[in-house]
PDB file of N, CA and C in Angstrom:
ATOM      1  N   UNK A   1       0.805  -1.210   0.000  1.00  0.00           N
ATOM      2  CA  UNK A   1       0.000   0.000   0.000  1.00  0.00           C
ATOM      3  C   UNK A   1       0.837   1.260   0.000  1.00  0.00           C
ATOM      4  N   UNK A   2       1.916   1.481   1.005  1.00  0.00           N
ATOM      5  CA  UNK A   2       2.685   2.160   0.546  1.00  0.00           C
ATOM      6  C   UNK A   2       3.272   2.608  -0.835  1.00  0.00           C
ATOM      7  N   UNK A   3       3.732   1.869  -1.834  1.00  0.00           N
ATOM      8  CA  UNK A   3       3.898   2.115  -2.923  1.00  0.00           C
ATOM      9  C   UNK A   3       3.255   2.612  -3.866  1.00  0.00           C
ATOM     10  N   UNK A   4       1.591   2.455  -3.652  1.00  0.00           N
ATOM     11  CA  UNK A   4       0.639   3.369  -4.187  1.00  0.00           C
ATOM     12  C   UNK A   4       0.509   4.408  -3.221  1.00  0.00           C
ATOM     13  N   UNK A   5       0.825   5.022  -2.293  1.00  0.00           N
ATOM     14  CA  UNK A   5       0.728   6.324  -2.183  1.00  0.00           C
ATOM     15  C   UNK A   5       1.484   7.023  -2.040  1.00  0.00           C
ATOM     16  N   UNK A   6       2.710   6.677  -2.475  1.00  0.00           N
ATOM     17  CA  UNK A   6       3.628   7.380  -2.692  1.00  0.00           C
ATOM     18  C   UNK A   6       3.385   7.946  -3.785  1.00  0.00           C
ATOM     19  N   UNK A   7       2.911   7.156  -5.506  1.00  0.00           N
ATOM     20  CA  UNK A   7       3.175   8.071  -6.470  1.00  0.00           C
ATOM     21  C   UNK A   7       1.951   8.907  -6.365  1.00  0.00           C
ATOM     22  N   UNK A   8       0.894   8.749  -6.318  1.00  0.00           N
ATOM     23  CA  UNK A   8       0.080   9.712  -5.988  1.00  0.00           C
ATOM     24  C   UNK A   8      -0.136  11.121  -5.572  1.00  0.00           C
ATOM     25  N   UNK A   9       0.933  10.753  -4.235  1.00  0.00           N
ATOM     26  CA  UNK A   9       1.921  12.138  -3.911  1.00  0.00           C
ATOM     27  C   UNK A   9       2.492  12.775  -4.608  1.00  0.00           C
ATOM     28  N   UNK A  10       3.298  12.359  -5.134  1.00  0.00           N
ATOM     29  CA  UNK A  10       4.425  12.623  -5.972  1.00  0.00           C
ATOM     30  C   UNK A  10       3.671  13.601  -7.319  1.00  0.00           C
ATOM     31  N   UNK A  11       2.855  12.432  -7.697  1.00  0.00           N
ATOM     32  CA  UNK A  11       1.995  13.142  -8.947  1.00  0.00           C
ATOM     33  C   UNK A  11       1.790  14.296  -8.315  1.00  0.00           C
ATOM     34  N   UNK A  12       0.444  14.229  -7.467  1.00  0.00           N
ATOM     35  CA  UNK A  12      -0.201  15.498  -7.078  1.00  0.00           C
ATOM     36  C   UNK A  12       1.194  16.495  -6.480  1.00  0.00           C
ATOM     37  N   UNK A  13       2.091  16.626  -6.220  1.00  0.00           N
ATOM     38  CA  UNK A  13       2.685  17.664  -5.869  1.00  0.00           C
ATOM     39  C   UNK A  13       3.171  18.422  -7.439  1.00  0.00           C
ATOM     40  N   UNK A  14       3.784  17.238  -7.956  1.00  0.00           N
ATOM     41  CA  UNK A  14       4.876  17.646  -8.985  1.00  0.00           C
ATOM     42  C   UNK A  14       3.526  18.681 -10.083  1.00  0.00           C
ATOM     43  N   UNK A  15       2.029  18.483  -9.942  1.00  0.00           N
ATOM     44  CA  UNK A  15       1.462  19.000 -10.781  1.00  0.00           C
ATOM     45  C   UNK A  15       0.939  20.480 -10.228  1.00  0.00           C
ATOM     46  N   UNK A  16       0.777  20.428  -9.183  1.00  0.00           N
ATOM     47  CA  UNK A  16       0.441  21.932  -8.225  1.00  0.00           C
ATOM     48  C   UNK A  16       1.699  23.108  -8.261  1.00  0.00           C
ATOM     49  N   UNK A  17       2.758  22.962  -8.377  1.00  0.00           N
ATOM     50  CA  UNK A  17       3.450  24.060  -8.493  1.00  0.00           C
ATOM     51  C   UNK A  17       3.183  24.780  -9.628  1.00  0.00           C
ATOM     52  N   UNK A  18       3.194  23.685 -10.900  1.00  0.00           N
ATOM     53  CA  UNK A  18       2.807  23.963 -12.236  1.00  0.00           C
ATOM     54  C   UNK A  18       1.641  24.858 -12.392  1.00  0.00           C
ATOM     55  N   UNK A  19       0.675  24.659 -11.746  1.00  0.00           N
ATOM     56  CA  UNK A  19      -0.671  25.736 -12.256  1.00  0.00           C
ATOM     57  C   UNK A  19       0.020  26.515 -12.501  1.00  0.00           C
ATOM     58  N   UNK A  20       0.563  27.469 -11.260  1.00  0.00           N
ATOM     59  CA  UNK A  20       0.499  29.200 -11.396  1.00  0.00           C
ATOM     60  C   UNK A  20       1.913  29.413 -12.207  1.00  0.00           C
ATOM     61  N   UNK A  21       2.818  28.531 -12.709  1.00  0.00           N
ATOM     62  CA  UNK A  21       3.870  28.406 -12.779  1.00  0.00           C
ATOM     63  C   UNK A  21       3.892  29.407 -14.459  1.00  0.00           C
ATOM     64  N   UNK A  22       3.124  28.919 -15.347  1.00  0.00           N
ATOM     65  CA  UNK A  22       3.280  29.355 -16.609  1.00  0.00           C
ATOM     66  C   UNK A  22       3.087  30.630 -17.012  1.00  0.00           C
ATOM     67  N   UNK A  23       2.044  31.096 -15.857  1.00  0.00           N
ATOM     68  CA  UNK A  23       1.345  32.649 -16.066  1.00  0.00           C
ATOM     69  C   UNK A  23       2.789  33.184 -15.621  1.00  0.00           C
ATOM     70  N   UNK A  24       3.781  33.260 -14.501  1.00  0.00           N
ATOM     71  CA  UNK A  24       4.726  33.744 -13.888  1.00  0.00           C
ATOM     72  C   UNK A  24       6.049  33.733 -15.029  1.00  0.00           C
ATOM     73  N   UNK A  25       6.237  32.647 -15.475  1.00  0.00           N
ATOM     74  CA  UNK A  25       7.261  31.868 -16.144  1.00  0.00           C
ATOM     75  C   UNK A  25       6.659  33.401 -17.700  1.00  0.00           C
ATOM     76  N   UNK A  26       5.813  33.182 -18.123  1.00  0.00           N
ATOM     77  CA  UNK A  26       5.215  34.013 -19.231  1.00  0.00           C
ATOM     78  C   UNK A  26       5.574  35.365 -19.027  1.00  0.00           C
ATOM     79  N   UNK A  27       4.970  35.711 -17.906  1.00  0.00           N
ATOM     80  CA  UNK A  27       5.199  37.316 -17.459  1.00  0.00           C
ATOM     81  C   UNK A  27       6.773  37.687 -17.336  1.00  0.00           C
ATOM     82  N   UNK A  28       7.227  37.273 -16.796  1.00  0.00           N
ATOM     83  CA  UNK A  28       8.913  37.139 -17.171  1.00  0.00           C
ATOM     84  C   UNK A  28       9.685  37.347 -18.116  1.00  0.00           C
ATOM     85  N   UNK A  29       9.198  36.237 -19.123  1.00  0.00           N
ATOM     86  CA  UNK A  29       9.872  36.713 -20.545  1.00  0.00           C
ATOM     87  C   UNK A  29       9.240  37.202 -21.264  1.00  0.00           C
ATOM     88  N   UNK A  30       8.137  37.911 -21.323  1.00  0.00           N
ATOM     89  CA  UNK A  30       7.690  39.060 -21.746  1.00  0.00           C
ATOM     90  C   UNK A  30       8.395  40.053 -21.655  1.00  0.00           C
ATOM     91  N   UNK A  31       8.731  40.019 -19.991  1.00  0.00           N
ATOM     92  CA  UNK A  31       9.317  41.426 -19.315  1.00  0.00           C
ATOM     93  C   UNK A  31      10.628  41.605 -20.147  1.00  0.00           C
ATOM     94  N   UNK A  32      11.346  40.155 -20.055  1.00  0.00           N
ATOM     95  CA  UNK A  32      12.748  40.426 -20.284  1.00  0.00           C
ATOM     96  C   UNK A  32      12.846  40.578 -21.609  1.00  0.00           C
ATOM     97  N   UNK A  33      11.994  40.405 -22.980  1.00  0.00           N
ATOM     98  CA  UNK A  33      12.161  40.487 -24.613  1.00  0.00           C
ATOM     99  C   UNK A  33      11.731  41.638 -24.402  1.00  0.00           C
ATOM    100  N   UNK A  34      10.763  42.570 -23.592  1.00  0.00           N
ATOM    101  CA  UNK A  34      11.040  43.743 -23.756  1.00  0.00           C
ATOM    102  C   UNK A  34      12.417  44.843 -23.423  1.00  0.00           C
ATOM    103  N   UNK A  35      12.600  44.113 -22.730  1.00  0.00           N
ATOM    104  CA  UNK A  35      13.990  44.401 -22.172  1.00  0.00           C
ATOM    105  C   UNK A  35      15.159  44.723 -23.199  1.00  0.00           C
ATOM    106  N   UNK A  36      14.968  43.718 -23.567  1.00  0.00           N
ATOM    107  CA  UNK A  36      16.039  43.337 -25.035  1.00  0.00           C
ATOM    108  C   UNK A  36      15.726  43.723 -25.677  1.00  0.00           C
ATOM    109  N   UNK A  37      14.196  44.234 -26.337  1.00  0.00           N
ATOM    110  CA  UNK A  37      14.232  45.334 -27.295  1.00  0.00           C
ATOM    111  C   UNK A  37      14.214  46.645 -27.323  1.00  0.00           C
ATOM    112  N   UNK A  38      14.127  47.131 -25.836  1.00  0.00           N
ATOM    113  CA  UNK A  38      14.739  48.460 -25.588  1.00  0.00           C
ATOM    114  C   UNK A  38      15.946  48.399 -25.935  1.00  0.00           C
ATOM    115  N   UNK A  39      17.043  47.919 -25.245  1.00  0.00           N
ATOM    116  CA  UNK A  39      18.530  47.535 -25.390  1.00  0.00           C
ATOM    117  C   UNK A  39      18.696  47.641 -26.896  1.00  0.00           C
ATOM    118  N   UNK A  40      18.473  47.004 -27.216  1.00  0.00           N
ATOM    119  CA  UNK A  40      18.827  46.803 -29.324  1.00  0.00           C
ATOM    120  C   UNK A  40      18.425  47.847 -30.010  1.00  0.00           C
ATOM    121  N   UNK A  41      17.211  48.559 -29.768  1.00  0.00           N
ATOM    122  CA  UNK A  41      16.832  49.672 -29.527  1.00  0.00           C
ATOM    123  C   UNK A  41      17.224  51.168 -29.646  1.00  0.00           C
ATOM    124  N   UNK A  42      17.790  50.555 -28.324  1.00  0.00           N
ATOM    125  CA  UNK A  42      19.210  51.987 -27.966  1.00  0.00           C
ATOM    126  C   UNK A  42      20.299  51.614 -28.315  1.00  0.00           C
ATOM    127  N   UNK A  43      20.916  50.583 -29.027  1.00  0.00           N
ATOM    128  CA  UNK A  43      22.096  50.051 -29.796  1.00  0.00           C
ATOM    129  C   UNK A  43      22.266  50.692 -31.121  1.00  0.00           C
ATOM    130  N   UNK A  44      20.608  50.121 -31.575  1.00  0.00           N
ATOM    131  CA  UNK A  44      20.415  50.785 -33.327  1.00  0.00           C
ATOM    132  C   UNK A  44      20.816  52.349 -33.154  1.00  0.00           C
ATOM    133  N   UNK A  45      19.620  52.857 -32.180  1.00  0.00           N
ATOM    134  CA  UNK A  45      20.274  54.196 -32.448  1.00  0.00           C
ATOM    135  C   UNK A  45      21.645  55.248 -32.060  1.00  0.00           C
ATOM    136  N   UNK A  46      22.511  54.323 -31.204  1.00  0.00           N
ATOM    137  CA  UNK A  46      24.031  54.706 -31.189  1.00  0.00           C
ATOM    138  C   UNK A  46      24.657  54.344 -32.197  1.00  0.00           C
ATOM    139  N   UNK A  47      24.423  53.250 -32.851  1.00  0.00           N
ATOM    140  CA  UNK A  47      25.423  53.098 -34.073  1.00  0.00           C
ATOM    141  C   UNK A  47      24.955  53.686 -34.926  1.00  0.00           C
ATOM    142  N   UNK A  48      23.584  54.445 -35.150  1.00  0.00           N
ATOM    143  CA  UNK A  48      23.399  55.492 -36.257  1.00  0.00           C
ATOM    144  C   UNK A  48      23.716  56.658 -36.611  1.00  0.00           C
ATOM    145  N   UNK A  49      24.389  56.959 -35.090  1.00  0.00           N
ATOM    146  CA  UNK A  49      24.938  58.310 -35.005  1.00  0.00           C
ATOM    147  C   UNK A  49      26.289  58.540 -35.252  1.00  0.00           C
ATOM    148  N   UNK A  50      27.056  59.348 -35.423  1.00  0.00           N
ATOM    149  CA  UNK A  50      28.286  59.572 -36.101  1.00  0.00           C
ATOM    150  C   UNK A  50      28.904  59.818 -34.914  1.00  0.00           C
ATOM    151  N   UNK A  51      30.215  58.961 -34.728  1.00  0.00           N
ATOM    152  CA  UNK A  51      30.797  59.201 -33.716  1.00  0.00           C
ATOM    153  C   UNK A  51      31.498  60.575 -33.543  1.00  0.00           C
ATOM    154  N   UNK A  52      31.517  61.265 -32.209  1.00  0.00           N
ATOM    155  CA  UNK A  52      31.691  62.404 -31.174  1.00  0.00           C
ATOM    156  C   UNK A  52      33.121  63.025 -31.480  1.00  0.00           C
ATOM    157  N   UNK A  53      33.646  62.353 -31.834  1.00  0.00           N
ATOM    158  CA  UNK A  53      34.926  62.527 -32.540  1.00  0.00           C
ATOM    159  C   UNK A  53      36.073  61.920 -33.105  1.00  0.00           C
ATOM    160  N   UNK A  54      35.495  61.864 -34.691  1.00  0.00           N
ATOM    161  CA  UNK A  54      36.041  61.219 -36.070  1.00  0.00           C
ATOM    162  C   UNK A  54      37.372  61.486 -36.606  1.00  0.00           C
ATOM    163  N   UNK A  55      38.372  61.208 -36.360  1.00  0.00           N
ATOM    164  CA  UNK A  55      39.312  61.075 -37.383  1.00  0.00           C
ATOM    165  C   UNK A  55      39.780  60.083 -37.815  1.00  0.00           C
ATOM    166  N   UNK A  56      39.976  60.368 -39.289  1.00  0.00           N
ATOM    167  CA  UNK A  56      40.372  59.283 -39.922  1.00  0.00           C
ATOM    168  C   UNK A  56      41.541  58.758 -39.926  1.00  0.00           C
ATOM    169  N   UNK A  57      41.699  57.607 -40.188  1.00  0.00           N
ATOM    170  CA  UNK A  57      43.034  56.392 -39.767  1.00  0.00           C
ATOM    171  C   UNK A  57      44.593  57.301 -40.649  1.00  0.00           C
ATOM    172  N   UNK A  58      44.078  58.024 -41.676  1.00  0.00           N
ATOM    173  CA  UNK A  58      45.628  59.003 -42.245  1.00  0.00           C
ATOM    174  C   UNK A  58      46.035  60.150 -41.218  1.00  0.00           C
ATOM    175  N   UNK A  59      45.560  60.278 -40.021  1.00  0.00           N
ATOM    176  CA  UNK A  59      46.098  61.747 -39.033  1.00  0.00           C
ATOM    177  C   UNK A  59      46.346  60.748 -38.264  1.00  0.00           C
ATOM    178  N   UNK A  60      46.084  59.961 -37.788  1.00  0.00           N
ATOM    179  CA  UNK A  60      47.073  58.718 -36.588  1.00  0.00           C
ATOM    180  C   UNK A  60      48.145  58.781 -36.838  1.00  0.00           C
ATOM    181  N   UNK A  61      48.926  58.478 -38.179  1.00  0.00           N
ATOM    182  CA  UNK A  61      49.998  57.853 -38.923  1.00  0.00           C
ATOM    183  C   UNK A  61      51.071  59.208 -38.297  1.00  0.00           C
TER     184      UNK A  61
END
């Protein structure tokens, strides 16, 4: 008898964390791909801008 109520347990636990788990797990990486597309975002528009101060590789020399 023991051996049947063990998995039982087991089942029923391993499936209860899970409910609320996906809505949380979801909200998350929502949060964080927004995240990342701010970031890329503000990437695109620094590399569109002309750097602050340009000289070219012949005044190094």
């Amino acid at each position: 008898m023991s051996q049947e109520a063990v998995p039982d347990r087991a089942a029923h636990e391993s499936t209860a964390p899970e409910q609320g788990a996906p809505k949380g797990l979801l909200q998350q990486m929502e949060e964080l791909m927004a995240a990342l597309n701010a970031d890329l975002s503000q990437l695109d528009a620094d590399l569109q801008q002309p750097p602050a101060s340009f000289r070219p590789a012949s005044d190094d020399v």
